[in-house]
Protein backbone atom coordinates (compact mmCIF):
# COMPACT_ATOMS: atom_id res chain seq x y z
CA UNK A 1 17.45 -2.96 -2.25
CA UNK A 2 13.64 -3.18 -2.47
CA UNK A 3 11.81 -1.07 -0.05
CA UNK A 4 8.74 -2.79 1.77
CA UNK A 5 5.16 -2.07 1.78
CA UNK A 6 4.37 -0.70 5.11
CA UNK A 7 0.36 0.25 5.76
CA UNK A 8 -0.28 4.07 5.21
CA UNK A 9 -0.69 5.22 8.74
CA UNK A 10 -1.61 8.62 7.27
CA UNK A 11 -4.43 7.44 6.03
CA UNK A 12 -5.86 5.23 8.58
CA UNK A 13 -8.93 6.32 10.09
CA UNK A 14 -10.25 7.40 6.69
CA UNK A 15 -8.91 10.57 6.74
CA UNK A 16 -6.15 11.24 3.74
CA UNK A 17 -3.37 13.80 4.84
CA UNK A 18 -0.85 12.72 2.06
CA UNK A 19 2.57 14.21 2.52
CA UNK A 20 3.91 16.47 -0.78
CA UNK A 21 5.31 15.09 -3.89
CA UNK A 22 3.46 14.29 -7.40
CA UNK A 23 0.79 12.06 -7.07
CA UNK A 24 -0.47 11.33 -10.69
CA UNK A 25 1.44 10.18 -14.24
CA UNK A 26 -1.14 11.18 -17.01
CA UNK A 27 2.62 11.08 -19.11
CA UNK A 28 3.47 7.54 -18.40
CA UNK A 29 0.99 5.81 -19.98
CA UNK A 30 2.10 3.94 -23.30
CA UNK A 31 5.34 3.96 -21.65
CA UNK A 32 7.48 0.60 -20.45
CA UNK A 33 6.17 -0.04 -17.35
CA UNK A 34 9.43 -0.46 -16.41
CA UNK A 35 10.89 2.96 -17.11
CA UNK A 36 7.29 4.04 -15.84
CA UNK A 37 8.28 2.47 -11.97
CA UNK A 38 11.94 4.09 -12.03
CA UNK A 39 10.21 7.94 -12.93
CA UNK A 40 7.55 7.78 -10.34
CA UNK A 41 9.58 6.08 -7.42
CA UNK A 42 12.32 9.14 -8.03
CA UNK A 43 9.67 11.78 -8.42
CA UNK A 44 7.88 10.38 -5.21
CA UNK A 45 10.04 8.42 -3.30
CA UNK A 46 7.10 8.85 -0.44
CA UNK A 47 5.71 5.71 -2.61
CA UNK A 48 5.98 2.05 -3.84
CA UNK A 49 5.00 1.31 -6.91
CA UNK A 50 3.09 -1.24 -7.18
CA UNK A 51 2.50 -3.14 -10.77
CA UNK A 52 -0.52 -5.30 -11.70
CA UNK A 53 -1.71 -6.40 -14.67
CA UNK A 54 -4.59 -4.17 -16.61
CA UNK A 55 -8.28 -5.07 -15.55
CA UNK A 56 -6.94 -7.24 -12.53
CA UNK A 57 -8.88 -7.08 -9.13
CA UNK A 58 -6.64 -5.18 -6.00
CA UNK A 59 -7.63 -4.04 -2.60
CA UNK A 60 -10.05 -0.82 -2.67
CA UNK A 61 -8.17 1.09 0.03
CA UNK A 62 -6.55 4.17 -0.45
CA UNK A 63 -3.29 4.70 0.69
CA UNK A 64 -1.17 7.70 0.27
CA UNK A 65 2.22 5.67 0.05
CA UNK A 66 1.48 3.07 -2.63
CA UNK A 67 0.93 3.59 -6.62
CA UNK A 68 -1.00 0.81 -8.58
CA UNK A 69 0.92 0.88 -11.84
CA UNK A 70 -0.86 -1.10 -14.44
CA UNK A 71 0.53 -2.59 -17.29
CA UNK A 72 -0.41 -4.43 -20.91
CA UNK A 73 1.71 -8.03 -19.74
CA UNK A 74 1.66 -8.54 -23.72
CA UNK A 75 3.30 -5.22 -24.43
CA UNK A 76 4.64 -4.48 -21.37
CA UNK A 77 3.89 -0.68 -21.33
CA UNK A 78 1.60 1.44 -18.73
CA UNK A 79 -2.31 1.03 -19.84
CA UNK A 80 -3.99 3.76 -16.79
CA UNK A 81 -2.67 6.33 -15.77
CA UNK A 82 -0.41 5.86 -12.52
CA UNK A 83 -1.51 7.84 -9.42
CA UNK A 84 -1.28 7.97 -5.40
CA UNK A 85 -4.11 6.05 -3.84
């Protein structure tokens, strides 16, 4: 069942106080964005992934539950690396 995106309530008020878990993929990229979502959601499962196509606009707020995954739509595999924020 897919989880919802619930604001970070951590991070309101500008101050970040992230719980624990992994918060960046340097590993991922190249890989199927797919398989990419899977591996961080069970290394973190604090967060929701979150994909979006490479070089397209998203909100500028930092959030300590959500990952912006993005992803070649032509290729289909992980173009940035994936982190917490």
């Amino acid at each position: 069942m897919e989880r919802q995106y619930h604001g970070c309530v951590a991070c309101s008020g500008g101050t970040h106080r992230c719980g624990g878990g992994k918060t960046e993929w340097p590993e991922l990229v190249g890989a199927k964005a797919t398989v990419a979502r899977e591996i961080i959601e069970r290394e973190n499962p604090n967060v929701k992934v979150h994909p979006i196509r490479c070089h397209t606009p998203r909100i500028m707020n930092c959030c300590c539950n959500r990952v912006w995954l993005d992803y070649d739509d032509v290729h289909g595999t992980v173009c940035a690396v994936p982190r917490v924020g």
